[in-house]
N, C-alpha and C. Protein backbone atom coordinates (compact mmCIF):
# COMPACT_ATOMS: atom_id res chain seq x y z
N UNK A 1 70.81 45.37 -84.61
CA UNK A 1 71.59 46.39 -83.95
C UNK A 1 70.87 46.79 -82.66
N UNK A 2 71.44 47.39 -81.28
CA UNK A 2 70.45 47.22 -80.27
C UNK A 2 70.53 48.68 -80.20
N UNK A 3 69.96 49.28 -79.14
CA UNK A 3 69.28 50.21 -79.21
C UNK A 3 70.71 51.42 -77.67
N UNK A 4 70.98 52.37 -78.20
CA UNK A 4 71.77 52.83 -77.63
C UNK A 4 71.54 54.19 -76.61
N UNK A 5 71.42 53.92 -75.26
CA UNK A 5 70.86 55.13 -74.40
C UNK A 5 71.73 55.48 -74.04
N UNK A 6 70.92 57.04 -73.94
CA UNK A 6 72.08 58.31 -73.79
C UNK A 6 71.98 58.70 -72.07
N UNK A 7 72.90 58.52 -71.68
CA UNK A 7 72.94 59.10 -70.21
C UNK A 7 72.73 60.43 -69.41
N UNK A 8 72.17 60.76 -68.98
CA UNK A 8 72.37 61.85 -68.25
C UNK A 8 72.67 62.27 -66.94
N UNK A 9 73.91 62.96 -66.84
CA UNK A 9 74.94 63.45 -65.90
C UNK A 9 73.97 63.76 -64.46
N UNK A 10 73.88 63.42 -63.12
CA UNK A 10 73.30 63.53 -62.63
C UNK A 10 73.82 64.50 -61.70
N UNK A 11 72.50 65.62 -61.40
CA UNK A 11 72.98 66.75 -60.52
C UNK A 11 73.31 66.82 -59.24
N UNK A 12 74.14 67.46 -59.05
CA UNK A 12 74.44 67.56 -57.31
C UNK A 12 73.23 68.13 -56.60
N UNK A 13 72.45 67.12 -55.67
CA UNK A 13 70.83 67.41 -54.75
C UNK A 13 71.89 67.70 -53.64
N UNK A 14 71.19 68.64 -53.17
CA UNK A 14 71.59 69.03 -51.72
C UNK A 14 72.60 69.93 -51.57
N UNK A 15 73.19 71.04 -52.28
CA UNK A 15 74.09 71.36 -52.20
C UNK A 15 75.41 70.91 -52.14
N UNK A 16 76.30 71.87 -52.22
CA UNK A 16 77.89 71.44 -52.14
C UNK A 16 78.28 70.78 -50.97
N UNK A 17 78.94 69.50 -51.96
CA UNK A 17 79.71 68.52 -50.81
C UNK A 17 80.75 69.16 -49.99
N UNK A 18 81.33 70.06 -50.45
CA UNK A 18 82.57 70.86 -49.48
C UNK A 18 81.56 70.97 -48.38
N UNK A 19 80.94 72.13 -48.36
CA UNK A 19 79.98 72.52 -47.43
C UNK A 19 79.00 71.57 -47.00
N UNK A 20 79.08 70.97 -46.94
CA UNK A 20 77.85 69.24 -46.25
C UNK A 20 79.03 68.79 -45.03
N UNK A 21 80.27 68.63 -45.72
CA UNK A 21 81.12 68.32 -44.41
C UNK A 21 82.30 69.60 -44.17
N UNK A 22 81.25 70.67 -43.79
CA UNK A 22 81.90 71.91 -42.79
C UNK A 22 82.84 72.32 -43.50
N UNK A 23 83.30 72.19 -44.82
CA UNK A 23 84.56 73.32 -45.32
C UNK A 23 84.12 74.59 -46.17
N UNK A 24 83.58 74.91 -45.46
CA UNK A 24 82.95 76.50 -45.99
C UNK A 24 83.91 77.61 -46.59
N UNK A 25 83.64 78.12 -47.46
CA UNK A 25 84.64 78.67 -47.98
C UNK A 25 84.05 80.57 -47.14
N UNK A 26 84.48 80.78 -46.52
CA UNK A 26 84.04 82.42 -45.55
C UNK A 26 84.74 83.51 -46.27
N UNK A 27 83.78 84.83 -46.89
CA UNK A 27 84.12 86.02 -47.24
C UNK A 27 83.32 86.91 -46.30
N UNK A 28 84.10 87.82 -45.59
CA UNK A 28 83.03 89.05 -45.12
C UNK A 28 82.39 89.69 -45.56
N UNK A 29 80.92 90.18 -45.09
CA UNK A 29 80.20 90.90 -45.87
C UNK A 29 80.46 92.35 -46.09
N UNK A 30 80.92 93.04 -46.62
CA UNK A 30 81.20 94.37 -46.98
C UNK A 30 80.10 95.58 -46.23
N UNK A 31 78.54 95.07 -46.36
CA UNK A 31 77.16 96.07 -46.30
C UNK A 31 77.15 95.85 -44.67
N UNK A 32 77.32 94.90 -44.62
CA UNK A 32 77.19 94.68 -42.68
C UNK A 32 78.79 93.92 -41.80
N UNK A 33 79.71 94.89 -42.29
CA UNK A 33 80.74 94.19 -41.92
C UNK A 33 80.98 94.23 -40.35
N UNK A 34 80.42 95.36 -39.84
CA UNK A 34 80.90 95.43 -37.93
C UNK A 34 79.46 95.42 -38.05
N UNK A 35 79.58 94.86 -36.48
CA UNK A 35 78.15 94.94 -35.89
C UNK A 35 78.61 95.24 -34.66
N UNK A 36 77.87 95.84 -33.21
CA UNK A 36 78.30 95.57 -32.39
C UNK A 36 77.07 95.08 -31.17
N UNK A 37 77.32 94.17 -30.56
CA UNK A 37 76.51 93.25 -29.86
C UNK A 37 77.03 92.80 -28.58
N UNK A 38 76.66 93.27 -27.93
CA UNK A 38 76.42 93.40 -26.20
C UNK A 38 78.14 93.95 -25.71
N UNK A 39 78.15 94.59 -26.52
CA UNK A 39 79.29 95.82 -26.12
C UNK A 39 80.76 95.06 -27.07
N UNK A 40 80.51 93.63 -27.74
CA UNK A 40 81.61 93.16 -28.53
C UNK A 40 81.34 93.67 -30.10
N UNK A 41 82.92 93.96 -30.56
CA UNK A 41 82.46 93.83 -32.22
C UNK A 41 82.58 92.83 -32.48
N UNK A 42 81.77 92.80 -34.11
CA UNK A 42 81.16 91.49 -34.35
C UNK A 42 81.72 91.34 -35.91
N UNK A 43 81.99 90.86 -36.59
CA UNK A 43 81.94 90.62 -38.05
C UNK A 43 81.25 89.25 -38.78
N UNK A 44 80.22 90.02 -39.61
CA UNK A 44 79.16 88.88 -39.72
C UNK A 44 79.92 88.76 -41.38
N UNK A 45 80.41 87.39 -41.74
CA UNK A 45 80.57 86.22 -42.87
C UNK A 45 80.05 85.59 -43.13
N UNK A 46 80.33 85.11 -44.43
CA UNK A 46 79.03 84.57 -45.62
C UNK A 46 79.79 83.28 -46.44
N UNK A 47 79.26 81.94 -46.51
CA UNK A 47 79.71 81.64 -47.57
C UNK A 47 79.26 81.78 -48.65
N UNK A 48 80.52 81.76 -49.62
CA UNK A 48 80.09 81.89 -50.82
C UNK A 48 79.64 80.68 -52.04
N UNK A 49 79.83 79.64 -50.94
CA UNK A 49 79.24 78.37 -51.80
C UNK A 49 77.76 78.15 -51.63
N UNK A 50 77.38 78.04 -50.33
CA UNK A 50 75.95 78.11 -49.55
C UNK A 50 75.30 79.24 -48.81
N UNK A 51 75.82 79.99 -49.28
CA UNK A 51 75.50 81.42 -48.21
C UNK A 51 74.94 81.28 -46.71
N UNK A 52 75.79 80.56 -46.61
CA UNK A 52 75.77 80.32 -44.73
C UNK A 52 75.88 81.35 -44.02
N UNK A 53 75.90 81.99 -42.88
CA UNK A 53 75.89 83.34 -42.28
C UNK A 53 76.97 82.60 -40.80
N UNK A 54 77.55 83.63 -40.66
CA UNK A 54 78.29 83.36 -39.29
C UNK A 54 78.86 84.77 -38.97
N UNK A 55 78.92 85.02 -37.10
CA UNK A 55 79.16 85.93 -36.64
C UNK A 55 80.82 85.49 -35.69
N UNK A 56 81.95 86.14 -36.11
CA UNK A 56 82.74 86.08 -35.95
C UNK A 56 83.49 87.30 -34.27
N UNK A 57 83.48 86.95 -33.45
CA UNK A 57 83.68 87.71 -32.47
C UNK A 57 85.52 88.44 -32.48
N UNK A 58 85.58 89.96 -32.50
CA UNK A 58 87.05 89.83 -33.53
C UNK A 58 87.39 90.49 -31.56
């Protein structure tokens, strides 16, 4: 009888593939939602897959 190996599921390295090719999923941050920066408001977003940061000029 031969000998039967068990596999193991291999993890996603590097983070989420959405987010590797730019489809970020963006929620605003609630604690720092306006900012204001060189006389523009600002709204700074987060993803919620990679917690990426981005400043959104509204």
């Amino acid at each position: 009888m031969s000998n039967i190996l068990p596999f193991k599921k291999k993890k996603n390295e590097g983070g989420n593939i959405m987010c590797k090719n730019n489809h970020h999923k963006w929620e605003v941050v609630k604690d720092q939602q306006f900012d204001v920066k060189s006389g523009k408001l600002v709204t700074v977003e987060r993803c919620s897959r990679c917690k990426k940061k981005r400043n959104r000029l509204s």
